[in-house]
Protein backbone atom coordinates (compact mmCIF):
# COMPACT_ATOMS: atom_id res chain seq x y z
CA UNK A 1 0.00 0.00 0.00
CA UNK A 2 1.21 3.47 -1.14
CA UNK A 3 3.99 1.74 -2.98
CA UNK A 4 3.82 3.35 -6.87
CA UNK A 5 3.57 0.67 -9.45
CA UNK A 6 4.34 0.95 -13.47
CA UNK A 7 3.76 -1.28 -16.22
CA UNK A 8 6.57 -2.78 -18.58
CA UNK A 9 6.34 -1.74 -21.98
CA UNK A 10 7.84 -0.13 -24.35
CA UNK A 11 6.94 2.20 -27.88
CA UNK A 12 8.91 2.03 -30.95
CA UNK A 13 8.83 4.09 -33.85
CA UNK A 14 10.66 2.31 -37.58
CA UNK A 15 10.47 5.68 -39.22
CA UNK A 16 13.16 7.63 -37.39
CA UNK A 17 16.80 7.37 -38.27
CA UNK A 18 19.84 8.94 -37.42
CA UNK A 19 22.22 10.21 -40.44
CA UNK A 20 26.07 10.74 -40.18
CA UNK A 21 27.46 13.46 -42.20
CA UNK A 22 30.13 12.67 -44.38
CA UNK A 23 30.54 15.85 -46.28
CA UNK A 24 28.39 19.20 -45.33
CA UNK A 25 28.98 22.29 -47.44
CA UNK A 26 24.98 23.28 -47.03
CA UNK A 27 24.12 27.46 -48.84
CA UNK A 28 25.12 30.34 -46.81
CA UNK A 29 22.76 32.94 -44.97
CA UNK A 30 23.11 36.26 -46.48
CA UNK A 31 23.53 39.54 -44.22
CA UNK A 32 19.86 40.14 -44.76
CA UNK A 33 17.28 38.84 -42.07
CA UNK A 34 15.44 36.02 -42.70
CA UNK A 35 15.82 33.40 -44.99
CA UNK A 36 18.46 34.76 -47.80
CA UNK A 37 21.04 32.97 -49.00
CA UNK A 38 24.18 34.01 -50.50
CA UNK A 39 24.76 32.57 -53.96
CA UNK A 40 23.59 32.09 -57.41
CA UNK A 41 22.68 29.21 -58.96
CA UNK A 42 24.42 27.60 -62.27
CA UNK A 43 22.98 26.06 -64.66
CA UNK A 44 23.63 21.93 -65.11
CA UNK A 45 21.47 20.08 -67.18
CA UNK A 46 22.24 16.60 -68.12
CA UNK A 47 22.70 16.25 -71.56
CA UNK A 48 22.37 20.02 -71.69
CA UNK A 49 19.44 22.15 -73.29
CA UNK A 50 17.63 24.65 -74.94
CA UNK A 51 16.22 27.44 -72.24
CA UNK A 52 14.26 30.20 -74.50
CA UNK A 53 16.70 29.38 -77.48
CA UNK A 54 19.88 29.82 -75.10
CA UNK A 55 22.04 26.84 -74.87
CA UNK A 56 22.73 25.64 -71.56
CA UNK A 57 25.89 23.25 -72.39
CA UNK A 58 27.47 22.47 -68.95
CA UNK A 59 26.51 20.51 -65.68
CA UNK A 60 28.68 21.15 -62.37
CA UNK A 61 30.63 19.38 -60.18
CA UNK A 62 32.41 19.97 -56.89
CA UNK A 63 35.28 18.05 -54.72
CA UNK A 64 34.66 16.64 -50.77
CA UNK A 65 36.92 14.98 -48.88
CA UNK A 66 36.19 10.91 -47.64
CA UNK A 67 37.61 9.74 -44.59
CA UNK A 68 35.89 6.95 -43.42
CA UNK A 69 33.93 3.74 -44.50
CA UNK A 70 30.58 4.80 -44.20
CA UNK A 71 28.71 4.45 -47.28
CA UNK A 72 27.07 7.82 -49.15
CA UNK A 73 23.70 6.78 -48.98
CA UNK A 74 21.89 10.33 -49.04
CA UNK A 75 22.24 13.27 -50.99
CA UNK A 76 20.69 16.95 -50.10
CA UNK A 77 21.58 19.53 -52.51
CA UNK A 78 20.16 23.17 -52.70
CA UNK A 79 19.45 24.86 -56.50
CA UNK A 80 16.36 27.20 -58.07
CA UNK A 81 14.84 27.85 -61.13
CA UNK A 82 16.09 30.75 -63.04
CA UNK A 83 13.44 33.82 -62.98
CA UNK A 84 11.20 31.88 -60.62
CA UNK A 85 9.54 32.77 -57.20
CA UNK A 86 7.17 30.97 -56.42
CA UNK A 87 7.22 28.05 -53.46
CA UNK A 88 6.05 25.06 -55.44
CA UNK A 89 8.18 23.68 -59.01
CA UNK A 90 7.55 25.58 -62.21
CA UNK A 91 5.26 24.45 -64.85
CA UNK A 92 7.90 22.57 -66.67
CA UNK A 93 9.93 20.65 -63.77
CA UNK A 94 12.83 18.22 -64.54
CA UNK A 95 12.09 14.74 -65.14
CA UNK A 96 14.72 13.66 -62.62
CA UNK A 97 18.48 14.14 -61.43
CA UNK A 98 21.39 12.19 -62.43
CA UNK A 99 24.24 11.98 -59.80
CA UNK A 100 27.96 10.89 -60.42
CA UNK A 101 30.93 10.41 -57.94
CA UNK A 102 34.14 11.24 -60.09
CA UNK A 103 37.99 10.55 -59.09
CA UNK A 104 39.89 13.49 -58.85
CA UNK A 105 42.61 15.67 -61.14
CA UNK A 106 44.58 17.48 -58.79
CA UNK A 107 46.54 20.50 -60.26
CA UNK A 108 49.66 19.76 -62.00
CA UNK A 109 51.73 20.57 -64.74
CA UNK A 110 49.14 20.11 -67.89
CA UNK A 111 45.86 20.48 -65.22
CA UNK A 112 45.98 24.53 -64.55
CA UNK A 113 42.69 23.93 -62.02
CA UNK A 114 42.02 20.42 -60.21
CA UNK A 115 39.12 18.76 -61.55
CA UNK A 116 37.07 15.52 -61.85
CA UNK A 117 38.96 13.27 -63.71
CA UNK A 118 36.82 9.33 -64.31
CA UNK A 119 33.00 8.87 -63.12
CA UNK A 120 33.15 6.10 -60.34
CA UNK A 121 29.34 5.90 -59.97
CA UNK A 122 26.25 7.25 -61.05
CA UNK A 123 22.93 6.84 -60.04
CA UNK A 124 19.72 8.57 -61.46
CA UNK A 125 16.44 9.59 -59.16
CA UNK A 126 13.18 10.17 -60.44
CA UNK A 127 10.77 13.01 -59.81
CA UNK A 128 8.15 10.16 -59.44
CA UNK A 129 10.37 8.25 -56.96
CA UNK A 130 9.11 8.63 -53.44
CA UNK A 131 12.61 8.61 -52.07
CA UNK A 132 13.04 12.24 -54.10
CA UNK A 133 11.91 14.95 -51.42
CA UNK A 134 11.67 18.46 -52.15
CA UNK A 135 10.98 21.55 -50.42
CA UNK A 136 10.84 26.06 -50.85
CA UNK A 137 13.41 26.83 -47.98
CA UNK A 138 13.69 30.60 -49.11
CA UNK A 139 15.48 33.53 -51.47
CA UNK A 140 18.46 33.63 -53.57
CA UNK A 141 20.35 36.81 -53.58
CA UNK A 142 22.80 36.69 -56.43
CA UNK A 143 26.36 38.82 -55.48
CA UNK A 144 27.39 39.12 -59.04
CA UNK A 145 24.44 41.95 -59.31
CA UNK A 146 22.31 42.40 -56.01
CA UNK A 147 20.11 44.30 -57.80
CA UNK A 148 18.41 41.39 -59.60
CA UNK A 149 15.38 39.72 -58.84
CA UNK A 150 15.38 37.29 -56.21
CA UNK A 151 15.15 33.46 -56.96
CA UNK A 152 13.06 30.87 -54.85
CA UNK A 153 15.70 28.64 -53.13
CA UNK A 154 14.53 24.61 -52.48
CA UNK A 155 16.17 21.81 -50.40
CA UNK A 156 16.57 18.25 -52.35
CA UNK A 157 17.16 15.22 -50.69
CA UNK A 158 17.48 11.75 -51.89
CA UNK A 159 17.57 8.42 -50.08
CA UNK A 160 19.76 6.28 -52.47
CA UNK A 161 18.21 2.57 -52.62
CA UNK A 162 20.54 0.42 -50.72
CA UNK A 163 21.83 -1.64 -53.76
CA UNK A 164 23.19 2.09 -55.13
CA UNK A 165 25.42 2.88 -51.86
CA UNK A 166 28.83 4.82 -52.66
CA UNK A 167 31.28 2.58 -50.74
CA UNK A 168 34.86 4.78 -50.85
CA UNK A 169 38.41 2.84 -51.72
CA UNK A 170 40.32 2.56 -48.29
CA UNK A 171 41.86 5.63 -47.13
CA UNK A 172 40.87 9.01 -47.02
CA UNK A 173 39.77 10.15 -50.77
CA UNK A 174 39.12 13.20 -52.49
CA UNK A 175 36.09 12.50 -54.63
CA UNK A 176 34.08 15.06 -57.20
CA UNK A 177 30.25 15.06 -56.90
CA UNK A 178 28.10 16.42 -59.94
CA UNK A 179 23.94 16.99 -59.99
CA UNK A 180 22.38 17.62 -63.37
CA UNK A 181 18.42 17.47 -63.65
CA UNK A 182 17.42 15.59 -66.45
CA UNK A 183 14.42 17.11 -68.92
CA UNK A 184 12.30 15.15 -71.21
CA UNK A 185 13.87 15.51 -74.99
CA UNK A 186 16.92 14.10 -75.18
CA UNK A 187 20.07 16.28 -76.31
CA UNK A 188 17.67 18.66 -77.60
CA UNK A 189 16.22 19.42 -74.17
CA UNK A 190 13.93 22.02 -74.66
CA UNK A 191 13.48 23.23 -70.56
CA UNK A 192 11.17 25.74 -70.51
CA UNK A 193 11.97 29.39 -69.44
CA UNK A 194 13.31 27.96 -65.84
CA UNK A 195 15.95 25.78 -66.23
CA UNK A 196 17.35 24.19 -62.96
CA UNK A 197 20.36 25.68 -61.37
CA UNK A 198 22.21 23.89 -58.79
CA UNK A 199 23.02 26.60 -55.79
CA UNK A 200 26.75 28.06 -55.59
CA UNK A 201 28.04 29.06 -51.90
CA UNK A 202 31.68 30.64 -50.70
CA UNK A 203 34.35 28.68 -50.74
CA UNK A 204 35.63 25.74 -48.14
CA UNK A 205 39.33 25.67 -47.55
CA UNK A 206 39.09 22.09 -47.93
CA UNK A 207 39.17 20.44 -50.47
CA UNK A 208 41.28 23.32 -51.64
CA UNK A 209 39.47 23.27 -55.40
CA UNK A 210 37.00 25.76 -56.52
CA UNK A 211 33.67 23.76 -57.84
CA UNK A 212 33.79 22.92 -61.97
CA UNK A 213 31.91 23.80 -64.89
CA UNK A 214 31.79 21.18 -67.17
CA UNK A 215 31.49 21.51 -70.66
CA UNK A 216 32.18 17.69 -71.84
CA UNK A 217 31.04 15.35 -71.32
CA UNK A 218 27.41 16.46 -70.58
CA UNK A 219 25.87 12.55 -69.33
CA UNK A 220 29.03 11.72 -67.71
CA UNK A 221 28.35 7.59 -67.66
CA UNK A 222 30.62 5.29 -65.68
CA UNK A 223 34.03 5.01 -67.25
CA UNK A 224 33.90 8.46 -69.01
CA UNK A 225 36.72 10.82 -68.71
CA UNK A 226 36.26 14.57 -67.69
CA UNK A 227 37.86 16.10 -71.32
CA UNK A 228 36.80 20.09 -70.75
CA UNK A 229 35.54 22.61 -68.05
CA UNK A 230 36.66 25.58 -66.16
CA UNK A 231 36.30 26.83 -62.61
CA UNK A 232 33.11 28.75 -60.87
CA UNK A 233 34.99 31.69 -59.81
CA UNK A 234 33.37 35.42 -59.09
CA UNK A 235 35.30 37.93 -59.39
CA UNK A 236 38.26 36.12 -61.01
CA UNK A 237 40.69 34.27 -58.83
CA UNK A 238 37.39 33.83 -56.06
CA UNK A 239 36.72 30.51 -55.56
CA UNK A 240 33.09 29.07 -55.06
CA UNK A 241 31.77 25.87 -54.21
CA UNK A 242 28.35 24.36 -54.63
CA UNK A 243 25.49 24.01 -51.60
CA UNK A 244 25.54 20.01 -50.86
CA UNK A 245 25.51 17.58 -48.31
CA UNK A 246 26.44 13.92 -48.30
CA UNK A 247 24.84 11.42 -45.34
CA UNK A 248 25.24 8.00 -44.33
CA UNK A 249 22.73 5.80 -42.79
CA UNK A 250 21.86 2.03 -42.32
CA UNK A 251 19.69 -0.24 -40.48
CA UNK A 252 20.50 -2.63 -38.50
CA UNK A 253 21.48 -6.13 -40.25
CA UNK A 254 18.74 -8.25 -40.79
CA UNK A 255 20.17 -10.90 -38.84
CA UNK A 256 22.58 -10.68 -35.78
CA UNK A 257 26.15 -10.64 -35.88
CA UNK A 258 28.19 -13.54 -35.12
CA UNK A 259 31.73 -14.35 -34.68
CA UNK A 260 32.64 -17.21 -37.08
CA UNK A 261 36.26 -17.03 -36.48
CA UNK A 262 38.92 -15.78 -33.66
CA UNK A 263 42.45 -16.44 -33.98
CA UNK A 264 45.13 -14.98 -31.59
CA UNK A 265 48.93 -15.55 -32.51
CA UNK A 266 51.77 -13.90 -30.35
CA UNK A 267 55.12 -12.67 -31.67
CA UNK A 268 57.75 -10.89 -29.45
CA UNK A 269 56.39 -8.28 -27.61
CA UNK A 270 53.01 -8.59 -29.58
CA UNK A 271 49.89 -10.16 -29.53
CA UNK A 272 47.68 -10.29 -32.98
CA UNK A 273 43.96 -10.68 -33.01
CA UNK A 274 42.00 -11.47 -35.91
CA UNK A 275 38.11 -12.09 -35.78
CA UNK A 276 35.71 -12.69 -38.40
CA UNK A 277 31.78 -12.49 -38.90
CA UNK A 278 28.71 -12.86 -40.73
CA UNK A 279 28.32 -9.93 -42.35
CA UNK A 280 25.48 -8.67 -43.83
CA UNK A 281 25.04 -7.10 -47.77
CA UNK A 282 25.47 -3.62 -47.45
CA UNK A 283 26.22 -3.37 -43.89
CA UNK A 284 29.02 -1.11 -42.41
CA UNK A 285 30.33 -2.41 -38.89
CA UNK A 286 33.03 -1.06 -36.16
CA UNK A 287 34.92 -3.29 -33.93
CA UNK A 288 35.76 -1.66 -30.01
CA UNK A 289 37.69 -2.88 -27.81
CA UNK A 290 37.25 -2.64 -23.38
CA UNK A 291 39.76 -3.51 -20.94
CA UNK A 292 36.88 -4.91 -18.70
CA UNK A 293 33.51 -5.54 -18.66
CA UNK A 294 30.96 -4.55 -15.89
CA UNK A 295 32.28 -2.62 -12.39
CA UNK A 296 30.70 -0.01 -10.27
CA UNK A 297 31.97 2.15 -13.30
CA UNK A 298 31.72 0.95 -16.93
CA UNK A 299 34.99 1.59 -19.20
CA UNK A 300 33.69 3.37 -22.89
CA UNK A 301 34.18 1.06 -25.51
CA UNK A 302 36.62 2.30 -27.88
CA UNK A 303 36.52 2.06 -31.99
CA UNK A 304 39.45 -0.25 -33.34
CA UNK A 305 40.57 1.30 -36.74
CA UNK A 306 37.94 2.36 -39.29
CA UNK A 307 34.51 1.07 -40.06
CA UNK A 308 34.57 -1.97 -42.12
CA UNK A 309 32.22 -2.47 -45.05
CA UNK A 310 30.33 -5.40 -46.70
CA UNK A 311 31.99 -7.62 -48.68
CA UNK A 312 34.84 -7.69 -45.99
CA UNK A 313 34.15 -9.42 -42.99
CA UNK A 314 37.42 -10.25 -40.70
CA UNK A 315 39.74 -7.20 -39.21
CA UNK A 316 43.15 -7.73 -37.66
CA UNK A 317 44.39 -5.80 -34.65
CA UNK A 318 48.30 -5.75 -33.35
CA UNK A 319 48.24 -4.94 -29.66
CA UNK A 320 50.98 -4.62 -27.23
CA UNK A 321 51.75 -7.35 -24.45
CA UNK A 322 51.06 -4.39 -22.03
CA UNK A 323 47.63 -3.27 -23.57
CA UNK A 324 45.09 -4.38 -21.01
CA UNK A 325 42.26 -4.27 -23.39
CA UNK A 326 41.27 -7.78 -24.32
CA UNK A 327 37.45 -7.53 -24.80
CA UNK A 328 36.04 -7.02 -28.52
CA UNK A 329 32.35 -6.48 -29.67
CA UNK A 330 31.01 -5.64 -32.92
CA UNK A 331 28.74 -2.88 -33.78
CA UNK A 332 27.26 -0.20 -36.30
CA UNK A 333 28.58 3.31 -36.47
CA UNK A 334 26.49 6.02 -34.95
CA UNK A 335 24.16 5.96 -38.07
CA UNK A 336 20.97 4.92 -37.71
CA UNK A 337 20.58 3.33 -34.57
């Protein structure tokens, strides 16, 4: 009696994930209050096009630095329409966007600017595709002439399907990203009076690399060489880079991990530790390490090396005689937990 009782239970929720950034380079807020942004927005239109009998005959591409495992499994990129305001997609919209990851061309000797050099990957999202969000987020104010007519500015993002993950070669990687929206038409697009533009921002000090115009090829298909192009800069010599931002995110593995193999071999002064698991398609995991489990207070488990990504499945660590920690678990990386 007057002893409060609760019931177990518990609520989940399978539509809230948590994203890890692996590049963020999102538009700038201009000095005006409110939602301004600082930037213009070029032109990039796969295939390129016809826009009121102009040719548009570039797409754009910009550089981000890789340094871990995680897979790219989200894009968000920020553009307008040219001469449009209002907060909903003109009357003629793109059919889609076509993405490609591109090695990189750093300066040298024949290369005045760095620049994408081979497409990697590509993957293409339609309008149609539920995975393709969009949304008005606010007003352009172009610096080359502040005295033009504002632009509406919207937010894209776009859940890659699983199968269509960017895994990065081991290491830490400079990779080029381009976004073109595709029109109905072929090579002849004709795009209507607003033709997408993909939203420019001030430069990052790193990469070091303004972002690219370029001019060839315009549907840059796996394999295909960058052949011409020159940098976004405003006034000459400025750099600019474009508004984007790469996430990663995962569920967990369908089934639950197991270690299949653990074999310890000492050499002087050394002891090596190699384990190995089921690992799941797709799946990015993290072995930590703990010098002992339980206690009145817990010791943090600690990463061991980088995240390791499907198809591997085994990682070998080297530890000192004197390094207490001999307890290993397996787990995801912060990314949707």
């Amino acid at each position: 009696a007057g002893k409060r009782i609760d019931l177990a239970f518990r609520i989940n929720t399978g539509g809230v994930t948590k994203e890890a950034i692996k590049w963020s380079q999102p538009p700038v807020v201009a000095n005006n209050p409110g939602n301004w942004f600082d930037g213009w927005n070029e032109p990039s239109i796969y295939g390129g096009g016809i826009a009121e009998n102009i040719l548009i005959t570039n797409l754009v591409a910009d550089d981000w630095l890789c340094t871990n495992a995680r897979p790219v499994s989200d894009i968000h990129w920020w553009g307008s329409f040219l001469k449009w305001q209002g907060n909903a997609l003109p009357p003629q919209p793109p059919v889609g966007f076509h993405f490609a990851i591109w090695t990189d061309r750093p300066v040298g000797a024949n290369d005045p600017f760095s620049h994408p050099e081979m497409v990697l990957w590509s993957a293409v999202a339609s309008m149609t595709d539920p995975n393709l969000r969009w949304r008005w987020v606010g007003w352009d104010i172009d610096p080359r002439d502040p005295c033009l007519p504002v632009e509406s500015c919207f937010r894209f993002d776009y859940a890659l399907p699983q199968a269509q993950w960017f895994f990065q070669e081991p290491g830490t990687n400079v990779y080029w990203l381009s976004i073109a929206a595709m029109y109905a038409g072929g090579p002849e697009n004709q795009v209507g009076p607003n033709p997408f533009g993909w939203k420019t921002r001030p430069h990052l000090p790193v990469p070091p690399d303004d972002a690219v115009r370029i001019f060839e090829p315009l549907t840059p298909d796996l394999g295909l060489n960058f052949l011409s192009g020159e940098p976004i800069e405003f006034p000459a010599g400025t750099s600019w880079d474009m508004a984007f931002r790469l996430t990663s995110c995962q569920k967990y593995p369908l089934t639950n991990v197991v270690f299949t193999n653990i074999v310890v071999t000492n050499i002087p002064g050394f002891q090596v530790i190699t384990v190995k698991w089921n690992a799941q398609v797709g799946a990015v995991y993290q072995l930590q390490e703990i010098p002992a489990l339980g206690g009145p207070s817990p010791w943090p488990w600690m990463d061991v090396g980088l995240p390791v990504a499907w198809p591997t499945a085994s990682i070998t660590v080297t530890n000192p005689i004197s390094n207490t920690n001999r307890f290993y678990r397996l787990c995801l990386p912060d990314i949707c937990p």
